[in-house]
PDB file of N, CA and C in Angstrom:
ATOM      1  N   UNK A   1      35.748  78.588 138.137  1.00  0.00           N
ATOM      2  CA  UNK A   1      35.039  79.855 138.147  1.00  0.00           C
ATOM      3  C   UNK A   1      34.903  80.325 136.701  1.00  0.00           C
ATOM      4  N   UNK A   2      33.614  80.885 136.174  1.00  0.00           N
ATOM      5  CA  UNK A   2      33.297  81.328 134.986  1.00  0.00           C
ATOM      6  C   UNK A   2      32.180  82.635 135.331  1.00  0.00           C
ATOM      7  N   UNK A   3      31.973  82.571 134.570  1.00  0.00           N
ATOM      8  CA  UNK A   3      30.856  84.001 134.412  1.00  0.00           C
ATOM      9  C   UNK A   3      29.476  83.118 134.617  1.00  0.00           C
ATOM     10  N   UNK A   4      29.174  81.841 134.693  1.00  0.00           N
ATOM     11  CA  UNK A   4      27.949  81.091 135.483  1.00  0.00           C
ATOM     12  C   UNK A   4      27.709  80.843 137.110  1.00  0.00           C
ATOM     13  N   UNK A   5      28.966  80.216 136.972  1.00  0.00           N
ATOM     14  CA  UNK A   5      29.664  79.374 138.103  1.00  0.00           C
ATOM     15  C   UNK A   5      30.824  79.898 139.205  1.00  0.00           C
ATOM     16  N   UNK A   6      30.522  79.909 140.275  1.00  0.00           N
ATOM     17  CA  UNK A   6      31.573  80.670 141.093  1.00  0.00           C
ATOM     18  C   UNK A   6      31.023  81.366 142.426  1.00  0.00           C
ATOM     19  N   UNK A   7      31.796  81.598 143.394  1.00  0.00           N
ATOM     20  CA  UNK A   7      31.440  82.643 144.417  1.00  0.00           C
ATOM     21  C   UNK A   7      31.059  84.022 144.176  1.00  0.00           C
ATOM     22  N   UNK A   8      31.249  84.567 143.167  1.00  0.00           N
ATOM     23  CA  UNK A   8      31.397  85.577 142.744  1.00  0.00           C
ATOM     24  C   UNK A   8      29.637  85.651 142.271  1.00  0.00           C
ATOM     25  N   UNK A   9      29.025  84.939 142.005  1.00  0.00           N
ATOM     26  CA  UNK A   9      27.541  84.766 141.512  1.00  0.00           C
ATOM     27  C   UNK A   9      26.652  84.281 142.729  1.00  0.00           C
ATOM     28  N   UNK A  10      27.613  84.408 143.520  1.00  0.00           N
ATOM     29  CA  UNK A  10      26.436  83.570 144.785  1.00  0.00           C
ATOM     30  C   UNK A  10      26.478  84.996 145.789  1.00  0.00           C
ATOM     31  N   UNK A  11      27.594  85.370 146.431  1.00  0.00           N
ATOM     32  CA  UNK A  11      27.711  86.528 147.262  1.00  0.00           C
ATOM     33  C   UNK A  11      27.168  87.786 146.845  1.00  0.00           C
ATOM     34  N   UNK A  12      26.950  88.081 145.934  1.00  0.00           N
ATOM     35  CA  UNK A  12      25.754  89.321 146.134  1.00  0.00           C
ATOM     36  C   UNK A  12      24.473  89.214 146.852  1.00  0.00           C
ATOM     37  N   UNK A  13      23.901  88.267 146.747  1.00  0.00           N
ATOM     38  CA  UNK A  13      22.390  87.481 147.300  1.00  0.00           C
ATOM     39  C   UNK A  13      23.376  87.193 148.849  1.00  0.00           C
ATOM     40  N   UNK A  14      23.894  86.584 148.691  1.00  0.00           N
ATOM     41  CA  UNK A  14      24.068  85.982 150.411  1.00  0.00           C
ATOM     42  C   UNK A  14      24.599  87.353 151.007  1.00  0.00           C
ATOM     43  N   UNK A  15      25.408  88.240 150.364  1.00  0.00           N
ATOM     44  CA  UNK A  15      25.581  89.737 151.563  1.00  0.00           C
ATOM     45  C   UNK A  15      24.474  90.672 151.090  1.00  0.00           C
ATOM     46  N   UNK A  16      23.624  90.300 150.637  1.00  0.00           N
ATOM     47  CA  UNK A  16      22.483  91.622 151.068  1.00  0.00           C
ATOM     48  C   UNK A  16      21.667  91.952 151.900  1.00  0.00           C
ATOM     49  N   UNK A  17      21.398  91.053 152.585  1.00  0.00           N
ATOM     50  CA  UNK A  17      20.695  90.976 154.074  1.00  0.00           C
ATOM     51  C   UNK A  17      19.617  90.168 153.966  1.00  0.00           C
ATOM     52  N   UNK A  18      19.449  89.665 152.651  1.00  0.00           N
ATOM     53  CA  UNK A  18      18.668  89.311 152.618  1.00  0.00           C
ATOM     54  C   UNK A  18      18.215  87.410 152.359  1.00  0.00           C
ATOM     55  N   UNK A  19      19.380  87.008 151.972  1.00  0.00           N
ATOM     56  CA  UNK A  19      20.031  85.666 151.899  1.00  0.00           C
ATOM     57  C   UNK A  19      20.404  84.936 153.114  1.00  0.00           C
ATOM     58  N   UNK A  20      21.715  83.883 153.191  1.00  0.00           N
ATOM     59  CA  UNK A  20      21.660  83.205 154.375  1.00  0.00           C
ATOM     60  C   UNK A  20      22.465  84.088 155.159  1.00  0.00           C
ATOM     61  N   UNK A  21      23.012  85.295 155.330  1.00  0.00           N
ATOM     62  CA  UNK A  21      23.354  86.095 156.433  1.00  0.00           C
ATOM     63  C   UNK A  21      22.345  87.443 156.705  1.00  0.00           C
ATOM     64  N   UNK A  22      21.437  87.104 157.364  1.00  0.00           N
ATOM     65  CA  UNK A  22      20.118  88.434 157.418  1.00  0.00           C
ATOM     66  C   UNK A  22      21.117  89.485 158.408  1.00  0.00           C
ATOM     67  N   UNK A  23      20.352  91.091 158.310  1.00  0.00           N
ATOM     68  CA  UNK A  23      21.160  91.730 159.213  1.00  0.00           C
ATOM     69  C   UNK A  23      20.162  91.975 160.145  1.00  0.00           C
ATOM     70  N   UNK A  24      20.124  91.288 161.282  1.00  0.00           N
ATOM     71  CA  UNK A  24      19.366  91.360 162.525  1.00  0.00           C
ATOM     72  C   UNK A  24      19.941  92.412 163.502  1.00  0.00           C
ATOM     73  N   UNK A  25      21.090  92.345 163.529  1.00  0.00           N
ATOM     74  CA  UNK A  25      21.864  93.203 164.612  1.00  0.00           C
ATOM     75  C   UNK A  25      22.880  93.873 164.227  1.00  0.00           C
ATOM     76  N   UNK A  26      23.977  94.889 164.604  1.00  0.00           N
ATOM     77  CA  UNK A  26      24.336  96.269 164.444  1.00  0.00           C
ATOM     78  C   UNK A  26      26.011  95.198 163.834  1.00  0.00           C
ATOM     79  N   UNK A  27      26.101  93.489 165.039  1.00  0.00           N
ATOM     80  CA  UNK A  27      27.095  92.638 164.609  1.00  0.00           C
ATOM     81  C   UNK A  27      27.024  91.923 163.199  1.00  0.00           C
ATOM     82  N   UNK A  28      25.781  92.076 162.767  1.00  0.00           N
ATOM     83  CA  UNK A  28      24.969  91.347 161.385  1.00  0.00           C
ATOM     84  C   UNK A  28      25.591  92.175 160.521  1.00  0.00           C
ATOM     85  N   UNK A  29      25.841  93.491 160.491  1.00  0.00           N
ATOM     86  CA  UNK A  29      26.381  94.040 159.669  1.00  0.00           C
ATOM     87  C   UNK A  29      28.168  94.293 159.304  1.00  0.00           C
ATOM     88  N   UNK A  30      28.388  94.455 160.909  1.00  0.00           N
ATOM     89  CA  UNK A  30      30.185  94.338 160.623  1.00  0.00           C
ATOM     90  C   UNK A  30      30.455  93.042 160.490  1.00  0.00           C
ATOM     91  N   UNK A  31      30.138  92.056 160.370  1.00  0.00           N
ATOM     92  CA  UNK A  31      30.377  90.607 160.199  1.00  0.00           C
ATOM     93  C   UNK A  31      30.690  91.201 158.423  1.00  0.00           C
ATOM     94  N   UNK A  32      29.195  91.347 158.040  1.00  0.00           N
ATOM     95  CA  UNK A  32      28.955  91.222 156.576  1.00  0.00           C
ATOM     96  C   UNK A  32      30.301  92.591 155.693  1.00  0.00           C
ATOM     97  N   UNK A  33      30.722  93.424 156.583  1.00  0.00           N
ATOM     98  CA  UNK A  33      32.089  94.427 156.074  1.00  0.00           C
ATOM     99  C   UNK A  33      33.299  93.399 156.257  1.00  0.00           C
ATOM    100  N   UNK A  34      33.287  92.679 157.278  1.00  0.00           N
ATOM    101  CA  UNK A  34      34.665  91.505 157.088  1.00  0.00           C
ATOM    102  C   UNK A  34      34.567  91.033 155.896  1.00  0.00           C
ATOM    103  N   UNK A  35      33.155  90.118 155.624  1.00  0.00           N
ATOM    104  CA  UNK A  35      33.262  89.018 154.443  1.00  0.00           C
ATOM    105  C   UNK A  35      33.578  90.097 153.042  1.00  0.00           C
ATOM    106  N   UNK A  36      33.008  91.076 153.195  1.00  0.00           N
ATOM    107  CA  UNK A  36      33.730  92.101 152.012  1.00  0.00           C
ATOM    108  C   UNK A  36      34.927  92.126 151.771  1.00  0.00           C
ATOM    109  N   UNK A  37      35.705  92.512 152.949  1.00  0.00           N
ATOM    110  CA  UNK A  37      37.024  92.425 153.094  1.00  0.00           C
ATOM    111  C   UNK A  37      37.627  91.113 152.236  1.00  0.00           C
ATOM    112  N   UNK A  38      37.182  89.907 152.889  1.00  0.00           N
ATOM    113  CA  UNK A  38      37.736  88.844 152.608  1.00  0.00           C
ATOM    114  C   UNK A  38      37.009  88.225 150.988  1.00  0.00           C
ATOM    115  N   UNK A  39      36.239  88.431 150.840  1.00  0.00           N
ATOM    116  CA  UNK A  39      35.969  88.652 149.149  1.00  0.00           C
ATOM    117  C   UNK A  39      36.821  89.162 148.286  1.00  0.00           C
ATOM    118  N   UNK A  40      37.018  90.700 148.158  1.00  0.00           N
ATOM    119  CA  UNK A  40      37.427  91.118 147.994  1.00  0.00           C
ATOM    120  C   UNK A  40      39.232  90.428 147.600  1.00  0.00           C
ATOM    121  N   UNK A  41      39.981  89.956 148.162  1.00  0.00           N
ATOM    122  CA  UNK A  41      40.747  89.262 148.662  1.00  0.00           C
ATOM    123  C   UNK A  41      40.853  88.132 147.755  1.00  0.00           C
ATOM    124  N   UNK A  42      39.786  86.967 147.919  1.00  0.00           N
ATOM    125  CA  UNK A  42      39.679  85.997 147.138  1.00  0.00           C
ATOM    126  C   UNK A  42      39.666  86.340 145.494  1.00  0.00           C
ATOM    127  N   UNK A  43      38.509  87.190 145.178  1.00  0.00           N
ATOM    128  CA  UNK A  43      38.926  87.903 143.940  1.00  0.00           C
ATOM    129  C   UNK A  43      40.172  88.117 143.321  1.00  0.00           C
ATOM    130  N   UNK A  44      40.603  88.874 144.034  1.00  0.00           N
ATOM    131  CA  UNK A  44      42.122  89.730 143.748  1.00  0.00           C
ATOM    132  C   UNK A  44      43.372  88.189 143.452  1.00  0.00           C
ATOM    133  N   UNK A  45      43.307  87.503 144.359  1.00  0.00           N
ATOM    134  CA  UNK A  45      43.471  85.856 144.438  1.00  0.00           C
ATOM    135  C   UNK A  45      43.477  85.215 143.019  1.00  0.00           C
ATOM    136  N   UNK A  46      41.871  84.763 142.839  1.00  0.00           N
ATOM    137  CA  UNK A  46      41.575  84.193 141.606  1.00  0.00           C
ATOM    138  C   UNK A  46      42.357  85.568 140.306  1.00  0.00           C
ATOM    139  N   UNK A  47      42.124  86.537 140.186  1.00  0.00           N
ATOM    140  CA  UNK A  47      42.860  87.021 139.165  1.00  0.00           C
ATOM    141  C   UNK A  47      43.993  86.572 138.553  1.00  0.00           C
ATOM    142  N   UNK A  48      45.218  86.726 140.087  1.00  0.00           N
ATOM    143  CA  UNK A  48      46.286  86.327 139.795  1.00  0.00           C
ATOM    144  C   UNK A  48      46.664  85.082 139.308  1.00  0.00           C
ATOM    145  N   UNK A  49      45.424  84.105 140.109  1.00  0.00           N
ATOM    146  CA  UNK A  49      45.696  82.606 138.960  1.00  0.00           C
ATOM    147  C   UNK A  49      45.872  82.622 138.113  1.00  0.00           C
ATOM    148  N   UNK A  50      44.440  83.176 137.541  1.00  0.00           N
ATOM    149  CA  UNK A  50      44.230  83.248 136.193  1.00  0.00           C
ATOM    150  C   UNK A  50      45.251  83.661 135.069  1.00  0.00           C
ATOM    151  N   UNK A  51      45.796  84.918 135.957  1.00  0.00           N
ATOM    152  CA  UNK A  51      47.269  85.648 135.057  1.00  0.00           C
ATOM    153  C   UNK A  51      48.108  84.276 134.136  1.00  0.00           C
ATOM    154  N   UNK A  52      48.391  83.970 136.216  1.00  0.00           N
ATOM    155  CA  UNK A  52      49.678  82.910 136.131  1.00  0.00           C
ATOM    156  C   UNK A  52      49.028  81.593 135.025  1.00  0.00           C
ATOM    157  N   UNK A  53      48.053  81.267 134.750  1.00  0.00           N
ATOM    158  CA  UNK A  53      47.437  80.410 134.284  1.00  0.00           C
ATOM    159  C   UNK A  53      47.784  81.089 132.693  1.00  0.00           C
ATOM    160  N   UNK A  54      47.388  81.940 132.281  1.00  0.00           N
ATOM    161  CA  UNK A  54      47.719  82.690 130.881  1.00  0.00           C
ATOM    162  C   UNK A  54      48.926  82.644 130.510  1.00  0.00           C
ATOM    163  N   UNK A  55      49.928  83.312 131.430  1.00  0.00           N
ATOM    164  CA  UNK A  55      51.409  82.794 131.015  1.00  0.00           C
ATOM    165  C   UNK A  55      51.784  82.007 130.883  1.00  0.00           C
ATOM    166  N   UNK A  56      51.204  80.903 131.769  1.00  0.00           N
ATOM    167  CA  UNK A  56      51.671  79.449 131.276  1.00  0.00           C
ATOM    168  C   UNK A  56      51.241  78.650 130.142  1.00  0.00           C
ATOM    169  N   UNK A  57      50.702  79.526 129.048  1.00  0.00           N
ATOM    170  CA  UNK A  57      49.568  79.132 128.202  1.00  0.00           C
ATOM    171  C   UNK A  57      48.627  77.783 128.580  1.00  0.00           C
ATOM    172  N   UNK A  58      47.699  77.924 129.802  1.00  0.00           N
ATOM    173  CA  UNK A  58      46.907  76.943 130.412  1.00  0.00           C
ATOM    174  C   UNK A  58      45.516  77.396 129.752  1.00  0.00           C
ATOM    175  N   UNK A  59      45.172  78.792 129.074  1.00  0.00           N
ATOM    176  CA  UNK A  59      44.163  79.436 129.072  1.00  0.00           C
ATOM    177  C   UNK A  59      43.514  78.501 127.285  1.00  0.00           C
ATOM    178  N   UNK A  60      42.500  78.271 127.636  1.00  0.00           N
ATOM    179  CA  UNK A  60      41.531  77.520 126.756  1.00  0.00           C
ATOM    180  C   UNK A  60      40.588  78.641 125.644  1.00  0.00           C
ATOM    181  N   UNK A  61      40.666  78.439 124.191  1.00  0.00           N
ATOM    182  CA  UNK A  61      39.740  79.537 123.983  1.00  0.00           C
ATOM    183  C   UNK A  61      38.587  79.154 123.790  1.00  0.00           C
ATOM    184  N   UNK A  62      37.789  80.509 123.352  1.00  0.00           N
ATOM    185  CA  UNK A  62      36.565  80.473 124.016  1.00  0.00           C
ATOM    186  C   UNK A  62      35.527  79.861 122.478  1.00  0.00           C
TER     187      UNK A  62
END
């Protein structure tokens, strides 16, 4: 994951309704508040790698 590459660059387009989850129905939409949820989540996730990745001096400069 980078600032090109990642989920994080794809899920805005795929939860807007307008990508590969359209909101057809009233379920089209609480589906699309879960995957928030669970985004959300993954994020918070990748951070902490990243942390743990820094402390371990794994982090590459730029």
């Amino acid at each position: 994951m980078n600032h090109f590459y990642g989920l994080h660059t794809f899920y805005p387009t795929f939860a807007s309704g307008k990508g590969g989850a359209p909101f057809n129905t009233l379920e089209d939409y609480e589906n699309n508040l879960k995957r928030h949820k669970d985004f959300v989540t993954y994020i918070d996730r990748a951070i902490g790698r990243f942390r743990e990745g820094e402390q371990a001096g794994s982090s590459r400069p730029s």
